[in-house]
C-alpha atoms as a PDB file:
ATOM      1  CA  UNK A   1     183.353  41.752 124.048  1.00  0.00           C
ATOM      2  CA  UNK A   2     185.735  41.216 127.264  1.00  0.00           C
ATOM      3  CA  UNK A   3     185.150  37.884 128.952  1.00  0.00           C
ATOM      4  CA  UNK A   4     185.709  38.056 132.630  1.00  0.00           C
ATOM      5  CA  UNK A   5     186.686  35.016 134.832  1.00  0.00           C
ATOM      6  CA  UNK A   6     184.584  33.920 137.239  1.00  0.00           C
ATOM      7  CA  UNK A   7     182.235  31.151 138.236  1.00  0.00           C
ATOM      8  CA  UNK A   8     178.219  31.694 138.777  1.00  0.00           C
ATOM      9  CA  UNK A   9     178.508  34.914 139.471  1.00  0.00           C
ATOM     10  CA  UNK A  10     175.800  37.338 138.803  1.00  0.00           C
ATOM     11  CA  UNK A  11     178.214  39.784 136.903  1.00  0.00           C
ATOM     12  CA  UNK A  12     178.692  36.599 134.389  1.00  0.00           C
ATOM     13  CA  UNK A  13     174.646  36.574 134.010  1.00  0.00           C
ATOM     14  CA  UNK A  14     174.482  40.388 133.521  1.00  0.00           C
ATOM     15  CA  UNK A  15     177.250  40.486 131.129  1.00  0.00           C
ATOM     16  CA  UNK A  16     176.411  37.763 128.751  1.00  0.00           C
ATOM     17  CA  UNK A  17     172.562  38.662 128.836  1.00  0.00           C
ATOM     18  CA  UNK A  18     173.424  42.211 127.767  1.00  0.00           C
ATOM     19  CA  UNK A  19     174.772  40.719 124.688  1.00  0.00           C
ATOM     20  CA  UNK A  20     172.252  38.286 124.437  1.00  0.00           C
ATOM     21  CA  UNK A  21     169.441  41.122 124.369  1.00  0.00           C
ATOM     22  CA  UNK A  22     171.835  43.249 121.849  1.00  0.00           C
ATOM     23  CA  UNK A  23     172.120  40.214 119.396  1.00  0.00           C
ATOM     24  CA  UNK A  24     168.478  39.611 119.505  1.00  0.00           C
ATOM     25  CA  UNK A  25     167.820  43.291 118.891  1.00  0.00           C
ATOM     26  CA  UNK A  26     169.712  42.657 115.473  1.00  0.00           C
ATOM     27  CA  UNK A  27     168.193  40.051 115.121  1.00  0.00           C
ATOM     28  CA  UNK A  28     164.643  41.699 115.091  1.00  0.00           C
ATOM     29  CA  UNK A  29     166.232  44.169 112.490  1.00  0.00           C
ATOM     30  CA  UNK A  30     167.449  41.248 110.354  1.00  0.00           C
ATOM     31  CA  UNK A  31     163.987  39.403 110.542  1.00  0.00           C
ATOM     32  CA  UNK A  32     162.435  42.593 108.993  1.00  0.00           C
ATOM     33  CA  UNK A  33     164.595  42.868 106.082  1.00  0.00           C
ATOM     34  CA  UNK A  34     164.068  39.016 105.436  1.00  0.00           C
ATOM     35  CA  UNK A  35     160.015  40.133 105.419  1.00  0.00           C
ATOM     36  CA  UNK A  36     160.696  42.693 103.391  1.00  0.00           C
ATOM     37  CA  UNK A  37     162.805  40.233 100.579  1.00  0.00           C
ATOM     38  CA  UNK A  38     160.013  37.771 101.075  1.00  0.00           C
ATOM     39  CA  UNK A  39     157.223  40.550 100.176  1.00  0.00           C
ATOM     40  CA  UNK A  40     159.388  41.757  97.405  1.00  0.00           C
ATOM     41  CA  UNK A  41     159.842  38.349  96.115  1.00  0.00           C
ATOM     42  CA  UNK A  42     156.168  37.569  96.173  1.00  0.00           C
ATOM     43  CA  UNK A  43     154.865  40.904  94.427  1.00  0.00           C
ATOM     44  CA  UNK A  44     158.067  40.654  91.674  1.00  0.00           C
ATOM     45  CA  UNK A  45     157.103  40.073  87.842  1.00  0.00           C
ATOM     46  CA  UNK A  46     160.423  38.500  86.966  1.00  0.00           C
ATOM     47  CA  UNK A  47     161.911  35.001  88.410  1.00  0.00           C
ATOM     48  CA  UNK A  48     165.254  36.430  88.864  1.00  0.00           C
ATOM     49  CA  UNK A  49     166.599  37.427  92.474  1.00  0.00           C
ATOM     50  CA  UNK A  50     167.558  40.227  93.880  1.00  0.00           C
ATOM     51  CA  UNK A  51     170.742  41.249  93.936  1.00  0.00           C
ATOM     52  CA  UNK A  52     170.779  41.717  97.875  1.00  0.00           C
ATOM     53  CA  UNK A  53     169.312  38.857  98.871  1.00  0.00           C
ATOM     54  CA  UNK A  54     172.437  36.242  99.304  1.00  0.00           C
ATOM     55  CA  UNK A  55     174.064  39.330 100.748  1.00  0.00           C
ATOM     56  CA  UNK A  56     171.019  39.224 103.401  1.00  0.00           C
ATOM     57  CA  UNK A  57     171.475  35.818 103.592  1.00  0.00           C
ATOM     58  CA  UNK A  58     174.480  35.717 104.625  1.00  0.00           C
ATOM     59  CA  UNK A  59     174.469  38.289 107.272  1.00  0.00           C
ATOM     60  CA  UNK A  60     171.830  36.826 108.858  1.00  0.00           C
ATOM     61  CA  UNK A  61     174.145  33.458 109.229  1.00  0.00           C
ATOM     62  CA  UNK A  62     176.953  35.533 110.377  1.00  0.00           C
ATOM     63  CA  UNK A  63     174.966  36.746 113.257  1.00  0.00           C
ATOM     64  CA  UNK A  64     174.274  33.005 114.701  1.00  0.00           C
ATOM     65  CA  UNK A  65     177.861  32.151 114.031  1.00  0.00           C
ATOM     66  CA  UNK A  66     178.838  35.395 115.884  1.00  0.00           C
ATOM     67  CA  UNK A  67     176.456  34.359 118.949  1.00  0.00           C
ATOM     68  CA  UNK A  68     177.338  30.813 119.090  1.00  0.00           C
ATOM     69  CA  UNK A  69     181.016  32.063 118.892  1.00  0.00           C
ATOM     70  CA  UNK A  70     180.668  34.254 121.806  1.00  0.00           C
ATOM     71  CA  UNK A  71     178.812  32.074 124.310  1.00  0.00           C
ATOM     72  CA  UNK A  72     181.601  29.251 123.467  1.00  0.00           C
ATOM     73  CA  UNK A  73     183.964  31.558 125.239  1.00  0.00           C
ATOM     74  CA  UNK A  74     181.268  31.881 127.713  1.00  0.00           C
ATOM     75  CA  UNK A  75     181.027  28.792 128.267  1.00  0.00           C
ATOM     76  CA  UNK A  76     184.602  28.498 130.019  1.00  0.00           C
ATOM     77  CA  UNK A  77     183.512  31.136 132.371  1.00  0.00           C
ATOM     78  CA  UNK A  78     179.934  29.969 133.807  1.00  0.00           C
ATOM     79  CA  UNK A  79     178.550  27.038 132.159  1.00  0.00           C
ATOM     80  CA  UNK A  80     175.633  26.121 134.646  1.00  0.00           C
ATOM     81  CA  UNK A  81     174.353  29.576 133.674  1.00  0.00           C
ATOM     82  CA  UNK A  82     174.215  28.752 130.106  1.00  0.00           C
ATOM     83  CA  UNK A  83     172.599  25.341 130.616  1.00  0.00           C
ATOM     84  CA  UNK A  84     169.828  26.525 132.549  1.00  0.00           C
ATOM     85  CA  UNK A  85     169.407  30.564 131.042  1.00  0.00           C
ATOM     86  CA  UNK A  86     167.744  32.906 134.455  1.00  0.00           C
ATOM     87  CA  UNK A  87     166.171  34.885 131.265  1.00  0.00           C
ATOM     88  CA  UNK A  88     164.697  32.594 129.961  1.00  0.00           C
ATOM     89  CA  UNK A  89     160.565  31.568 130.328  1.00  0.00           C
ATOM     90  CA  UNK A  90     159.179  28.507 132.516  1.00  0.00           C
ATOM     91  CA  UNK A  91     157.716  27.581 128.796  1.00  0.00           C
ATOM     92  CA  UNK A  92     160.791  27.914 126.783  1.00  0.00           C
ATOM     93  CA  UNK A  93     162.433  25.382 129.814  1.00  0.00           C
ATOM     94  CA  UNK A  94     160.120  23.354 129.016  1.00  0.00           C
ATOM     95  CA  UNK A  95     161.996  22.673 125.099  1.00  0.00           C
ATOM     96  CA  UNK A  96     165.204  23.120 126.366  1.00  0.00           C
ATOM     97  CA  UNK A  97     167.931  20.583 124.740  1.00  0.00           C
ATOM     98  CA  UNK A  98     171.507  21.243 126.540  1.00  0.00           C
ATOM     99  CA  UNK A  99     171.291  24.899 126.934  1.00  0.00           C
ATOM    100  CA  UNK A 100     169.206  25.764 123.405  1.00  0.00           C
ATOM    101  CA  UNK A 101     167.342  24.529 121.014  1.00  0.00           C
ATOM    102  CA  UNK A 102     167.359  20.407 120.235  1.00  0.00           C
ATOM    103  CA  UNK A 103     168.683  20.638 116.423  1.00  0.00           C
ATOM    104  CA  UNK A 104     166.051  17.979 115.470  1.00  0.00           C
ATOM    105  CA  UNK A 105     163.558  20.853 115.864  1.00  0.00           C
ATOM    106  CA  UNK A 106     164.937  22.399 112.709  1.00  0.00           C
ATOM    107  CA  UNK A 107     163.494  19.689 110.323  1.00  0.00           C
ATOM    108  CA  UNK A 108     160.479  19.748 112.198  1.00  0.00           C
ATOM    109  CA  UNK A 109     159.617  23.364 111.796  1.00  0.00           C
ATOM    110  CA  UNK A 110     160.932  22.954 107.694  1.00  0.00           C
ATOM    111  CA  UNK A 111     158.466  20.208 107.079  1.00  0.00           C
ATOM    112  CA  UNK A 112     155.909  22.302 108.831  1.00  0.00           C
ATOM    113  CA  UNK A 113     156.427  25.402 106.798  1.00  0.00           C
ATOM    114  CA  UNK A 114     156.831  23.245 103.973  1.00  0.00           C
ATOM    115  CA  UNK A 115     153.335  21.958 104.109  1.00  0.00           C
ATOM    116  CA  UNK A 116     152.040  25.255 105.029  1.00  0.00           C
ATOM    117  CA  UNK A 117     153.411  26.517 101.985  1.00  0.00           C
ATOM    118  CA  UNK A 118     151.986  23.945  99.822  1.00  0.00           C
ATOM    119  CA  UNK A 119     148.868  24.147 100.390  1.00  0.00           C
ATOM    120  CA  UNK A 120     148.460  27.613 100.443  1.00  0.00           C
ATOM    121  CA  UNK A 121     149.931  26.819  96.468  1.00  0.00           C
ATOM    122  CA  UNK A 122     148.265  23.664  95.926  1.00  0.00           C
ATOM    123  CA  UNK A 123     146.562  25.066  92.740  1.00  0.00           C
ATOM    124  CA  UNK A 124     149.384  27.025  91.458  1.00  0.00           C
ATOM    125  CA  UNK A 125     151.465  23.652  91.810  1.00  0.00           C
ATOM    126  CA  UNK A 126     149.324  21.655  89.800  1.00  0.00           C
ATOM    127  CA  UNK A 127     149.496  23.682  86.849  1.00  0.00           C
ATOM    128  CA  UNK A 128     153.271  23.226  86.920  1.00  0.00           C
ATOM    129  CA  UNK A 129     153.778  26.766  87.842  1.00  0.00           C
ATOM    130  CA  UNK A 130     157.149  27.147  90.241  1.00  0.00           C
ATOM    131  CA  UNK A 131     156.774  28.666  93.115  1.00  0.00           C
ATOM    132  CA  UNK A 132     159.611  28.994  94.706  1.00  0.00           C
ATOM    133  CA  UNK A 133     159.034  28.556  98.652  1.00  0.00           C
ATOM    134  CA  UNK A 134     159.332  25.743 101.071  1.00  0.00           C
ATOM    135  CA  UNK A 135     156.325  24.013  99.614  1.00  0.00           C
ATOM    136  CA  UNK A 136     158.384  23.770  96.118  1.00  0.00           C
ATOM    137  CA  UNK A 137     161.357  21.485  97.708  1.00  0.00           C
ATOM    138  CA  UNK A 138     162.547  19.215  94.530  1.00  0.00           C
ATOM    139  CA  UNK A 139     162.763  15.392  95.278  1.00  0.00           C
ATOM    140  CA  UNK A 140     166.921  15.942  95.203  1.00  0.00           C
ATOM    141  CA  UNK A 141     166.602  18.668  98.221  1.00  0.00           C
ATOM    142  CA  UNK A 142     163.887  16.287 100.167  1.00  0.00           C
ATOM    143  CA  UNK A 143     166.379  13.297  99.975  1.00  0.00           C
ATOM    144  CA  UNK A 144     169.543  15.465 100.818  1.00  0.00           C
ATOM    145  CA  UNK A 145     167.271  16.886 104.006  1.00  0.00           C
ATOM    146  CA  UNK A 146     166.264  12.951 105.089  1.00  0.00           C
ATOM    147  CA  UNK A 147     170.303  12.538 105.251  1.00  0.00           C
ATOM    148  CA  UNK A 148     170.742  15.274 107.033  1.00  0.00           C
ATOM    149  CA  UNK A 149     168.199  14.617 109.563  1.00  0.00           C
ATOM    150  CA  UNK A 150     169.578  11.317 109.930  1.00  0.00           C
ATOM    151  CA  UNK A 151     172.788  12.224 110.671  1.00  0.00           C
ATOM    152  CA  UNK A 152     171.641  15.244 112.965  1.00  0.00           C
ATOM    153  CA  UNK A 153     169.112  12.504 115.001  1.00  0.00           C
ATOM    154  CA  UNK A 154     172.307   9.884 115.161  1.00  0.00           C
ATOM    155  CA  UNK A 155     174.557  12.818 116.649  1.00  0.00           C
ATOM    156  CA  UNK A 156     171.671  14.483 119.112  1.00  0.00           C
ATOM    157  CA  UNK A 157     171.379  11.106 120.585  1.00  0.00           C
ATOM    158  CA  UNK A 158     175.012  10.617 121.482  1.00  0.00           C
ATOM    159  CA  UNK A 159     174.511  13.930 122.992  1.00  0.00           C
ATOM    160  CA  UNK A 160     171.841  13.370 124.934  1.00  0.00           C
ATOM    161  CA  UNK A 161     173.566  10.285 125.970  1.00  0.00           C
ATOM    162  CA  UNK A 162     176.910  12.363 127.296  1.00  0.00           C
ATOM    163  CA  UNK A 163     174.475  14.655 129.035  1.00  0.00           C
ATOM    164  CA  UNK A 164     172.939  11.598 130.984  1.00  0.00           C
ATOM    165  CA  UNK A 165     176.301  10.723 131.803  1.00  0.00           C
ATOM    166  CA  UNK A 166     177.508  13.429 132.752  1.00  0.00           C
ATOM    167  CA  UNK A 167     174.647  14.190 134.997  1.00  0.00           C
ATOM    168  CA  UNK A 168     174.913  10.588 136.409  1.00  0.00           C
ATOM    169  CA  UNK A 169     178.716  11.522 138.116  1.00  0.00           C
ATOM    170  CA  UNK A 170     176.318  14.105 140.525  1.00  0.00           C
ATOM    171  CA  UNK A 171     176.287  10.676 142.413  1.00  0.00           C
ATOM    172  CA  UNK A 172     179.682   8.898 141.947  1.00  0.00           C
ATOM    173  CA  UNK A 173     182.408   8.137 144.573  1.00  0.00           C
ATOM    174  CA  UNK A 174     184.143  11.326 144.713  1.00  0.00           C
ATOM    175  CA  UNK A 175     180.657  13.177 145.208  1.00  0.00           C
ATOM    176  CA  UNK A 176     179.364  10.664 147.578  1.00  0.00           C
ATOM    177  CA  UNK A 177     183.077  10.789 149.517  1.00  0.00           C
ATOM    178  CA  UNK A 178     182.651  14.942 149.591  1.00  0.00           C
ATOM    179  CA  UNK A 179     179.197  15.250 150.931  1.00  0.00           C
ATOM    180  CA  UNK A 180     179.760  12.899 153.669  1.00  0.00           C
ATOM    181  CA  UNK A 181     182.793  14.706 154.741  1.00  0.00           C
ATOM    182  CA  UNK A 182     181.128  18.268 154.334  1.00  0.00           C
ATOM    183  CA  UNK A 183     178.260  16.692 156.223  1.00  0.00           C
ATOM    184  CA  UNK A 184     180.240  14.879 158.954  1.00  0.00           C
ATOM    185  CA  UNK A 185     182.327  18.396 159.232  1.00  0.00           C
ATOM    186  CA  UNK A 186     179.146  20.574 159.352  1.00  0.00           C
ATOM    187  CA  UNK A 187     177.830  18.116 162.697  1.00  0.00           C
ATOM    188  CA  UNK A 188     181.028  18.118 164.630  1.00  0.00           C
ATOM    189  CA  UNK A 189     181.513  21.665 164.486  1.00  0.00           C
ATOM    190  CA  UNK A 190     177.679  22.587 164.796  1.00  0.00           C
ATOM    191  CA  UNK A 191     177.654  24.813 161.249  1.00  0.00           C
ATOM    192  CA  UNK A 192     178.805  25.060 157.969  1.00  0.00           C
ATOM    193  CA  UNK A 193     180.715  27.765 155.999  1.00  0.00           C
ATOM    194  CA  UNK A 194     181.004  25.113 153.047  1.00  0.00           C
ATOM    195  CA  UNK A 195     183.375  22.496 154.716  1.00  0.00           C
ATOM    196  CA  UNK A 196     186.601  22.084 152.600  1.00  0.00           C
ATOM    197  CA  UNK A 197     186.101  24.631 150.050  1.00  0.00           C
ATOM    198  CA  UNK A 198     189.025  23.458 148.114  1.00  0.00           C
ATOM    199  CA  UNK A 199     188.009  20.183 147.638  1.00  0.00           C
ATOM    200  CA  UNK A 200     184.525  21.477 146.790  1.00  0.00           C
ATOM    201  CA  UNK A 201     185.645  23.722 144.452  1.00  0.00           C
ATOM    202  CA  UNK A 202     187.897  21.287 142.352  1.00  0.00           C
ATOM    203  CA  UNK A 203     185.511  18.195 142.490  1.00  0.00           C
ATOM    204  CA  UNK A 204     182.331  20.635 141.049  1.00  0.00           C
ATOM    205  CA  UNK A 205     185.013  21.659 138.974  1.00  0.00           C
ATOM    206  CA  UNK A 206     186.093  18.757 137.208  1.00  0.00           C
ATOM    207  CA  UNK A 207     181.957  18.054 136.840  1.00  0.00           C
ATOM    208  CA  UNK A 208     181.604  21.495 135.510  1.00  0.00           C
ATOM    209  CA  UNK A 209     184.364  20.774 132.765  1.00  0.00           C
ATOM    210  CA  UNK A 210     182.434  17.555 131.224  1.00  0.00           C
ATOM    211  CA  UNK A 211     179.292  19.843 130.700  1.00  0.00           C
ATOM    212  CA  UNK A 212     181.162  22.583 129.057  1.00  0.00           C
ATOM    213  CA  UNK A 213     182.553  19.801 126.397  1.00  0.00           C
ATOM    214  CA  UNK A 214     178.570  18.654 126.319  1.00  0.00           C
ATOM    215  CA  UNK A 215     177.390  21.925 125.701  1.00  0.00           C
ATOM    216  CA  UNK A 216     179.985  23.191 123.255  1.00  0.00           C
ATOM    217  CA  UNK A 217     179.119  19.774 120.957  1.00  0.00           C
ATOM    218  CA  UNK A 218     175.539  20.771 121.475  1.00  0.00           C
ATOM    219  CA  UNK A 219     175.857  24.384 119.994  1.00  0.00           C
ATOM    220  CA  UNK A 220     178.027  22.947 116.995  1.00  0.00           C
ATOM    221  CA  UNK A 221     174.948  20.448 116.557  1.00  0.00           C
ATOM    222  CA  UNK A 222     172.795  23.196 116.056  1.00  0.00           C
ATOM    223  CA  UNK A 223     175.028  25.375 113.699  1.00  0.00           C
ATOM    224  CA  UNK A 224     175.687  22.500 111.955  1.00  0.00           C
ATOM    225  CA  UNK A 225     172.108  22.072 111.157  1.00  0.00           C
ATOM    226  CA  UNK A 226     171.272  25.281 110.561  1.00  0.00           C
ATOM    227  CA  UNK A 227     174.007  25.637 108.007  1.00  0.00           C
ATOM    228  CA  UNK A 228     173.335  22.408 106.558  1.00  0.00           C
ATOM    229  CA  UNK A 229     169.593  22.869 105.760  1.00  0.00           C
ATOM    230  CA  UNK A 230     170.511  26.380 104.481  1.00  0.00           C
ATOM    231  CA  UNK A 231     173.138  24.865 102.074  1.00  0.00           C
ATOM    232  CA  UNK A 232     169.885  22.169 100.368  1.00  0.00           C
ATOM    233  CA  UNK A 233     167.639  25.183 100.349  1.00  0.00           C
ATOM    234  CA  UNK A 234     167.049  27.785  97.269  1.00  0.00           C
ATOM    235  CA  UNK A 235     168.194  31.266  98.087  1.00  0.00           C
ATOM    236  CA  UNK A 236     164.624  32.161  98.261  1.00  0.00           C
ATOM    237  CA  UNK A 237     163.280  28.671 100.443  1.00  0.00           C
ATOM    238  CA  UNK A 238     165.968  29.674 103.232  1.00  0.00           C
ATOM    239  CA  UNK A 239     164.490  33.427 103.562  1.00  0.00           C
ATOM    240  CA  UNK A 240     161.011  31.488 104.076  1.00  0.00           C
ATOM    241  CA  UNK A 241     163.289  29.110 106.531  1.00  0.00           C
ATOM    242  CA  UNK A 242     164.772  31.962 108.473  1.00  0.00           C
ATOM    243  CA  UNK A 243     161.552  33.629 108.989  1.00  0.00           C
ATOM    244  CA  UNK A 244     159.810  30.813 110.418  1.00  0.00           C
ATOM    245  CA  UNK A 245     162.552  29.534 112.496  1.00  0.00           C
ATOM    246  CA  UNK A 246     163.159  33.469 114.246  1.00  0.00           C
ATOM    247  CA  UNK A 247     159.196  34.042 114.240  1.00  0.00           C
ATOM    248  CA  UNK A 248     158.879  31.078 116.175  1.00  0.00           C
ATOM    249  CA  UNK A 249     161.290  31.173 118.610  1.00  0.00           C
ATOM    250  CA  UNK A 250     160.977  35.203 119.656  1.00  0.00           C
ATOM    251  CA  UNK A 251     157.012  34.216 119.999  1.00  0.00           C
ATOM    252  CA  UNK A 252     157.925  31.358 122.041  1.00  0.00           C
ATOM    253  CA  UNK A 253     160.034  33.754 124.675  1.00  0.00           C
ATOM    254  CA  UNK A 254     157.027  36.193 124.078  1.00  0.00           C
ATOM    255  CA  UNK A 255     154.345  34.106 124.664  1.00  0.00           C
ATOM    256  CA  UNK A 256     156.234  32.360 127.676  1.00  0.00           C
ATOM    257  CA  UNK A 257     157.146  35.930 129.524  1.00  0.00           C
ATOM    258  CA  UNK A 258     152.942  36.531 128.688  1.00  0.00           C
ATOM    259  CA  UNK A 259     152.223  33.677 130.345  1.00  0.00           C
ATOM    260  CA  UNK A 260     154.660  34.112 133.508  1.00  0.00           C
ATOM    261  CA  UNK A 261     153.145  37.701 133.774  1.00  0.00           C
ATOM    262  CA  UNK A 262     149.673  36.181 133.974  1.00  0.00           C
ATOM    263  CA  UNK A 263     150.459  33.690 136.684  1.00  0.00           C
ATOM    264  CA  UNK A 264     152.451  36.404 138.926  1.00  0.00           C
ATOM    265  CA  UNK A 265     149.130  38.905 138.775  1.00  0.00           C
ATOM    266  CA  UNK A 266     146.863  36.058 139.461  1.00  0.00           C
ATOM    267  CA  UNK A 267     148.922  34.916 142.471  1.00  0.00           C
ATOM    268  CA  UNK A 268     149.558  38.525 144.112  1.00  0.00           C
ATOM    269  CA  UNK A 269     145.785  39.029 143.637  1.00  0.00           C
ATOM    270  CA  UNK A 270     144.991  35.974 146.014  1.00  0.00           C
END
């Protein structure tokens, strides 16, 4: 897709959402195949896998590394919009991290599943028959996961602590310096049409620049992860994974774009 230059503009927003709402339409077409190999799996008389399935796999990890490649090009064009999403839900806001998903979430949502899983197999597990899923994770794969959380917790926090610095310039010298001049400019001459725009521009500039580097570490954060829990996990545990984590976060923009519907009807009605 052709990247246009531009900053905040709403041709940015419609362009990159239109590929946003294509990739997730794959992405419900990929979820359904991984249900399907998951069903498949479960009613199969024989331990050995599919032939497909690393193939499905892998196409399904493609497609992240495909979106997270195209919104770091993105990025350079309109990085406010892709810190704060227009499309997204008040409720999905609510667990933003830097533009996405916080990458700690992953290990959060495998333990859940994992326990899910095991006690839906409790019995099955104590007469040492293998199942398989998330609730099956050897004591190797729970102690390579631990070192990968660790490592993904250390990193999210120097993150987090780039984003609070980066935030913090809104109110450094050079800001502080440009309002008062836009301000003293916009009372002499009685209105404003944006004071020096060329010093506006290249100050919010420079700010813009340290949130693009923020965001792009960010989004490798959360590939990272996701490509480093799907590396410990079986071929079979990471269809269970990918379900979960895609189930989860389309019912979380679902449930959010519900609950925004609600709240508009109630309010027009009084």
């Amino acid at each position: 897709m052709a990247l246009e230059s531009g900053n905040g503009t709403g041709n940015n927003q419609e362009n990159f959402e239109e590929f946003y709402e294509k990739w997730k339409d794959e992405q419900k077409y990929q979820l359904d195949d991984l249900i399907t190999a998951s069903k498949d799996l479960e009613q199969a008389q024989t331990d050995q896998l599919p032939s497909s399935l690393p193939g499905l796999v892998d196409r399904v990890i493609a497609h992240y590394e495909k979106y997270f490649s195209i919104k770091s090009e993105w990025v350079k064009t309109d990085v406010l919009l892709l810190l704060s999403p227009p499309w997204n839900s008040p409720l999905e806001d609510a667990f933003l991290w830097v533009g996405g998903w916080r990458p700690t979430t992953a290990f959060h949502l495998l333990y859940s599943k994992s326990s899910i899983q095991f006690e839906a197999s409790f019995s099955d597990l104590l007469k040492g028959k293998e199942i398989g899923d998330l609730g099956d994770l050897s004591p190797e794969q729970v102690s390579l996961i631990d070192k990968l959380q660790r490592r993904t917790i250390k990193e999210e926090r120097e993150i987090t602590e780039k984003l609070a610095k980066q935030q913090g310039r809104v109110a450094d010298r050079e800001m502080v310096e440009l309002s008062h001049k836009v301000s003293e400019l916009t009372r002499v001459e009685g209105e404003s049409n944006g004071g020096d725009d060329g010093g506006v521009d290249s100050v919010l500039k420079t700010k813009e620049e340290g949130f693009v580097m923020v965001l792009k570490r960010a989004d490798d954060l959360r590939l990272g992860t996701l490509k480093g829990i799907v590396g410990i996990l079986s071929a079979i545990q990471t269809v269970h994974f990918l379900i979960a984590a895609e189930e989860l976060l389309r019912k979380m923009h679902d449930w959010g774009k519900e609950k925004q519907e609600r709240e508009s009807s109630t309010q027009g009605v009084s």
